[in-house]
N, C-alpha and C. Protein backbone atom coordinates (compact mmCIF):
# COMPACT_ATOMS: atom_id res chain seq x y z
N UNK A 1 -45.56 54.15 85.62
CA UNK A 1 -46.98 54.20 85.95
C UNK A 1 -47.32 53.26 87.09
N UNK A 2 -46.92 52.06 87.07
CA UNK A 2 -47.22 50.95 88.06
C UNK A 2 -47.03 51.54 89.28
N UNK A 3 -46.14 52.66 89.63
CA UNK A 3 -45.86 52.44 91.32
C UNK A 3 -46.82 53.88 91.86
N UNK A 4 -47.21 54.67 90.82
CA UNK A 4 -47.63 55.74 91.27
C UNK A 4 -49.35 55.55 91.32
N UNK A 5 -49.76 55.81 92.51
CA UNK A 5 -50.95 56.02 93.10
C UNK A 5 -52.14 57.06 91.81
N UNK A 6 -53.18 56.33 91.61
CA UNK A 6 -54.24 57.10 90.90
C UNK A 6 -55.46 57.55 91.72
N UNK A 7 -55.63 58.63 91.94
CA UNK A 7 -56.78 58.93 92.78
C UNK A 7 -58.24 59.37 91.82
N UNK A 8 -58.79 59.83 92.28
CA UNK A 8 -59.95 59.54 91.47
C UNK A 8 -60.90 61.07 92.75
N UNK A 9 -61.78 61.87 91.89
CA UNK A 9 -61.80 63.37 92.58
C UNK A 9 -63.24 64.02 92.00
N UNK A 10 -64.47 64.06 92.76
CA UNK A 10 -65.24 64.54 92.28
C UNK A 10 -65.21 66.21 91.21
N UNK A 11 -65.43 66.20 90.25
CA UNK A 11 -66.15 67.90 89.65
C UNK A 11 -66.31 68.57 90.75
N UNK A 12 -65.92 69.53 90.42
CA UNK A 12 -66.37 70.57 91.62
C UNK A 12 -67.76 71.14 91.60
N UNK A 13 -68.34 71.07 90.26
CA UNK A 13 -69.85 71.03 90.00
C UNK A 13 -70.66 69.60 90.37
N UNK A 14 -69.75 68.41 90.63
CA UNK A 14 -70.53 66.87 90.73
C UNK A 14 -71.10 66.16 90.00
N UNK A 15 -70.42 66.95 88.28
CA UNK A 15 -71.52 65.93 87.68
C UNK A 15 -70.37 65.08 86.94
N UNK A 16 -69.23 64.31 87.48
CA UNK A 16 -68.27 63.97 86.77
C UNK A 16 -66.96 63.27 87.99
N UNK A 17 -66.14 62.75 87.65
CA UNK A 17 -64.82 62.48 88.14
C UNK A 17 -63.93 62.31 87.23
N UNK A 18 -62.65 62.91 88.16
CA UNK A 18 -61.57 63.57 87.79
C UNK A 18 -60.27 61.79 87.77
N UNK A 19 -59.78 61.37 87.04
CA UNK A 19 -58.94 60.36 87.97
C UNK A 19 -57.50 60.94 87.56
N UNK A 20 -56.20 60.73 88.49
CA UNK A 20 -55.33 62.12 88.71
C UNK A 20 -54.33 61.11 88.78
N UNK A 21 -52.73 61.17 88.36
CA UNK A 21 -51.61 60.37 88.45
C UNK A 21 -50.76 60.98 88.74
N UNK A 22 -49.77 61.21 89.89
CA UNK A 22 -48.87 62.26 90.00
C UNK A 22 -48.70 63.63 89.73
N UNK A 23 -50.13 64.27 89.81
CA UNK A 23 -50.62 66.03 89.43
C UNK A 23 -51.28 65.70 87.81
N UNK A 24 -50.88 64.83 87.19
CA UNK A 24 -51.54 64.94 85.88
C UNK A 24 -53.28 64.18 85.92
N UNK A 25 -53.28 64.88 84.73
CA UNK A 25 -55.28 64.35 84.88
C UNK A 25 -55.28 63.13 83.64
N UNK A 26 -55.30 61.85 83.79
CA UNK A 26 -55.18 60.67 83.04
C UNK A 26 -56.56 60.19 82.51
N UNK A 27 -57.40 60.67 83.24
CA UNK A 27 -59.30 60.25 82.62
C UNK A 27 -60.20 60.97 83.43
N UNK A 28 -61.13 60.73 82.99
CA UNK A 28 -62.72 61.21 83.16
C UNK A 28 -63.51 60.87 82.81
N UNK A 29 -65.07 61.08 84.03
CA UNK A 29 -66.13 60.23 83.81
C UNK A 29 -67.57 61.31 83.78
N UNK A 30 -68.25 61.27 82.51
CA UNK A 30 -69.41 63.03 83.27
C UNK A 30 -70.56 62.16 83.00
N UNK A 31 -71.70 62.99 83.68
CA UNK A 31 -72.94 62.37 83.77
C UNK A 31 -74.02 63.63 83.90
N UNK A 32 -74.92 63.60 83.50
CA UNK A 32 -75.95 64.46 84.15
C UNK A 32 -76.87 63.52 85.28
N UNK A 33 -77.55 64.30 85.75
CA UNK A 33 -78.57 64.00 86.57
C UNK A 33 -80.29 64.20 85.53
N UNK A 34 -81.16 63.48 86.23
CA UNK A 34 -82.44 63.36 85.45
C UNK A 34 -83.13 63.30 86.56
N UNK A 35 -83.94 63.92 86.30
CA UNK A 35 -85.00 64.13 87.76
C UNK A 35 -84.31 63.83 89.08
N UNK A 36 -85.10 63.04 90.07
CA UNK A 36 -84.81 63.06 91.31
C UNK A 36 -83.96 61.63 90.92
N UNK A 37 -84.53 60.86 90.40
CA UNK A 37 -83.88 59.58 90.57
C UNK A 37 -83.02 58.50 89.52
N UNK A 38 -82.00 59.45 88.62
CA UNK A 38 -81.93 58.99 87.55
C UNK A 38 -80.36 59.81 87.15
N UNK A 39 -79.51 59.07 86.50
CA UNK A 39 -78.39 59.88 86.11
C UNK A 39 -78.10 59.15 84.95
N UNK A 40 -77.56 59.96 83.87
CA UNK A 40 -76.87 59.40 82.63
C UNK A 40 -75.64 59.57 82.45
N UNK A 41 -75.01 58.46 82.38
CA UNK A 41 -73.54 58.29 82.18
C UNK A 41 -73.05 58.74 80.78
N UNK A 42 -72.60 59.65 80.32
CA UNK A 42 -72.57 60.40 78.85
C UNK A 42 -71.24 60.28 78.04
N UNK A 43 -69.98 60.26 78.90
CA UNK A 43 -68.43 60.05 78.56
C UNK A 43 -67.60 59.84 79.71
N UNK A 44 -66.53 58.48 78.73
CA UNK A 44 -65.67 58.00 79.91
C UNK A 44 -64.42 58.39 78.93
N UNK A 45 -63.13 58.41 78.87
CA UNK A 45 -62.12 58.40 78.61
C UNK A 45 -60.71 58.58 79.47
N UNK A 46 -59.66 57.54 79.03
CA UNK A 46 -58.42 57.15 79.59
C UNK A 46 -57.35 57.67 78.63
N UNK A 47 -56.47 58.33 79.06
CA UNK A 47 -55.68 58.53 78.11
C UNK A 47 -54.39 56.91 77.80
N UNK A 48 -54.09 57.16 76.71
CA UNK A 48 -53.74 55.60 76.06
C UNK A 48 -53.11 54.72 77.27
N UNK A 49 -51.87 55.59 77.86
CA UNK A 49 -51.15 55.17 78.36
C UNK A 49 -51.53 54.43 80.11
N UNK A 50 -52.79 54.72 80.36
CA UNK A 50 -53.09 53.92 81.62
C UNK A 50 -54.33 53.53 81.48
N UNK A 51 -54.96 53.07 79.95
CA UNK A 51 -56.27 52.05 79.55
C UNK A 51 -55.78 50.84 79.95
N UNK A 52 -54.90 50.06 80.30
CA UNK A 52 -54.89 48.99 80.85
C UNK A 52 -54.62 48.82 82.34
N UNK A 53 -55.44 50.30 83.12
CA UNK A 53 -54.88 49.63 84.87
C UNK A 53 -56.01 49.90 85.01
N UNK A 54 -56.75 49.78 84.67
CA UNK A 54 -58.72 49.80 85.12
C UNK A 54 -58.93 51.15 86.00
N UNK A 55 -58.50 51.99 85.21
CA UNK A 55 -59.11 53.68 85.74
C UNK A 55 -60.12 53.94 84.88
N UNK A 56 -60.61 53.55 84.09
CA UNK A 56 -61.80 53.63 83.49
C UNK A 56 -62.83 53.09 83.93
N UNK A 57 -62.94 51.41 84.29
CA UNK A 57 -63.24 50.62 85.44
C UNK A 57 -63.34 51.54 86.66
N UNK A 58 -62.76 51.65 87.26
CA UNK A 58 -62.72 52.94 88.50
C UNK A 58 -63.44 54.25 88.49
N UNK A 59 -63.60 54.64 87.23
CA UNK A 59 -64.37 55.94 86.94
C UNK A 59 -65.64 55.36 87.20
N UNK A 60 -65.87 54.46 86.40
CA UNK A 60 -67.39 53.99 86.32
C UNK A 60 -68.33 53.39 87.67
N UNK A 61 -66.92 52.79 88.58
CA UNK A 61 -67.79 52.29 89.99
C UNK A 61 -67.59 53.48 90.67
N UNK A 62 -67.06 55.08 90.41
CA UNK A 62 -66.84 56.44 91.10
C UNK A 62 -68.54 56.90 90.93
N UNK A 63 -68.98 56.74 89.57
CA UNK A 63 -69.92 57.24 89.16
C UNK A 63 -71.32 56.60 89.68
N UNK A 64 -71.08 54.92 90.01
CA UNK A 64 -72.06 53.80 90.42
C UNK A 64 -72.25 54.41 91.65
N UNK A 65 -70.90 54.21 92.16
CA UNK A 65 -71.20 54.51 93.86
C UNK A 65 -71.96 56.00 94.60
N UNK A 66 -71.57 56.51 93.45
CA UNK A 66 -72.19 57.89 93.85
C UNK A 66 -73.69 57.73 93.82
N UNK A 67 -74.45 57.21 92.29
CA UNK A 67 -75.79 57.19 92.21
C UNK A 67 -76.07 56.14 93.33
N UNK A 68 -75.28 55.22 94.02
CA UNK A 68 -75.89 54.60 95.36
C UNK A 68 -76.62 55.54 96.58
N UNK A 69 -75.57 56.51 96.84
CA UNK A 69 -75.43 57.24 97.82
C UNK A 69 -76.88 58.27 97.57
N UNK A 70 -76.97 58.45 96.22
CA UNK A 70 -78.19 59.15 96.06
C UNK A 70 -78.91 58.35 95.48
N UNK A 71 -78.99 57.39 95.68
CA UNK A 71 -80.42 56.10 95.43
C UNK A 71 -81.02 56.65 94.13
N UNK A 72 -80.00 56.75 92.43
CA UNK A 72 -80.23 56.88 91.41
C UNK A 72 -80.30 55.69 90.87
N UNK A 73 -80.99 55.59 89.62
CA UNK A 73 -80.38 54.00 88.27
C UNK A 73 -79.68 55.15 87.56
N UNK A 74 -78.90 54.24 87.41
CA UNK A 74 -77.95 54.69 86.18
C UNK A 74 -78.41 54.20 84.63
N UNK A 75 -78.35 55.36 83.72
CA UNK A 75 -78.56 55.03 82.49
C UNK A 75 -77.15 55.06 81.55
N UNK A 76 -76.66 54.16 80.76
CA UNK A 76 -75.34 54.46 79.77
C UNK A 76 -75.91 54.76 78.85
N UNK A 77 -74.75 56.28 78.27
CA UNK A 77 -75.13 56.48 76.64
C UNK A 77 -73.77 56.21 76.30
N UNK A 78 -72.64 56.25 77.23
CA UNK A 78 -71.15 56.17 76.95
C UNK A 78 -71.17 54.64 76.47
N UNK A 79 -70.46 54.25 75.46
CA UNK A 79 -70.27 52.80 75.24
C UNK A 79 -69.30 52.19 76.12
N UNK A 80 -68.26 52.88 76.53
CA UNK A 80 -67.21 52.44 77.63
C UNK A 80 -68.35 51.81 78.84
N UNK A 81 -68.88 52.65 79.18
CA UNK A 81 -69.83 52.66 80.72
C UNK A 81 -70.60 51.80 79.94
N UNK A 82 -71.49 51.67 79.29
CA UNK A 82 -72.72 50.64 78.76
C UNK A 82 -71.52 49.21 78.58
N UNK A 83 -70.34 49.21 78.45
CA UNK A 83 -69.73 47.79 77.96
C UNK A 83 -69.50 47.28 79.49
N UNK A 84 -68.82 48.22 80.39
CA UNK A 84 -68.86 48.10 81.82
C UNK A 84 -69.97 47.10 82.77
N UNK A 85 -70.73 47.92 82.51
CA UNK A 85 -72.78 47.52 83.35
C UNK A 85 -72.43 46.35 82.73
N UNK A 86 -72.66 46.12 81.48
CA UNK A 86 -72.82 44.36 80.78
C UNK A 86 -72.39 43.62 81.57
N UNK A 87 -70.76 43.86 81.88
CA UNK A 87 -69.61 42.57 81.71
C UNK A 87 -69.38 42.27 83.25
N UNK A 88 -69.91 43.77 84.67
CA UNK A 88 -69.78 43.58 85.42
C UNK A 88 -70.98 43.54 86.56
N UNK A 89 -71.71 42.18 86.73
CA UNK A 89 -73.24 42.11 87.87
C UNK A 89 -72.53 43.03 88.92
N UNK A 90 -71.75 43.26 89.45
CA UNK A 90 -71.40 44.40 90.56
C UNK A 90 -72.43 46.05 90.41
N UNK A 91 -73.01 46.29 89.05
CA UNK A 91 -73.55 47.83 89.05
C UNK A 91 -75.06 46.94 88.52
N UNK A 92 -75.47 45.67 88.52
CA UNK A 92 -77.08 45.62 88.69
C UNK A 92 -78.17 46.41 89.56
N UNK A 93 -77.11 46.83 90.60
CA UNK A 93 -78.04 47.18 91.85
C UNK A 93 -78.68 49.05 91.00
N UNK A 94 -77.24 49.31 90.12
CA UNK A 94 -77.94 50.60 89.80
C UNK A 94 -78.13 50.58 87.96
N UNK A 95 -78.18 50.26 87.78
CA UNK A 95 -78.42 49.53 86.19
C UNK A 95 -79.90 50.60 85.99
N UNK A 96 -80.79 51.32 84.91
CA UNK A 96 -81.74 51.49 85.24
C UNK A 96 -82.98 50.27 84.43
N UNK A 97 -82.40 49.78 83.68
CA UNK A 97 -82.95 49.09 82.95
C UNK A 97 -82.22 47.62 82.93
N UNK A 98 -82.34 46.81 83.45
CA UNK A 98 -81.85 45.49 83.42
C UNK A 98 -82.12 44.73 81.78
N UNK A 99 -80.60 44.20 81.15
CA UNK A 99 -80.80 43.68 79.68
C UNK A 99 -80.00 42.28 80.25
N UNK A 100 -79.65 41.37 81.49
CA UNK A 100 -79.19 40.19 81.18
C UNK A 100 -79.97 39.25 81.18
């Protein structure tokens, strides 16, 4: 696992990312959209074997960066993504509700 490259690949619908390890699909991140300015982060999951190289982490700033680009807050219902926002001030900027 260490030497092989993880990419990370929008839905072809956009409401999600794909993260990809040598052709295989290792996690995923989905979200809806809420009005114009608002997205909910709904499910993250890693499969066992690469929960410790921060592709879950990676899903979640796939998903941040996107609601940047479309000047959304992000809401978590996923506990992965809601433990994320907590632990990392890097997604305050899209947080929709500030709890620190």
């Amino acid at each position: 696992m260490a030497d092989k490259t993880i990419t990370y690949d929008i839905f072809p619908d956009g409401l999600g990312f794909y993260a990809n390890c040598a052709g295989n699909h290792v996690g995923e991140i989905t979200f809806v959209r809420v009005g114009i300015d608002k997205m909910i982060i709904d499910h993250t999951s890693v499969i066992e074997n690469y929960r410790n190289a921060h592709v879950g982490l990676n899903l979640v700033r796939c998903a941040a960066n996107l609601a940047r680009t479309q000047r959304r807050k992000v809401i978590t219902m996923c506990p992965f993504a809601s433990a994320m926002f907590s632990r990392f001030p890097e997604f305050d900027d899209v947080r929709f509700l500030h709890t620190r």
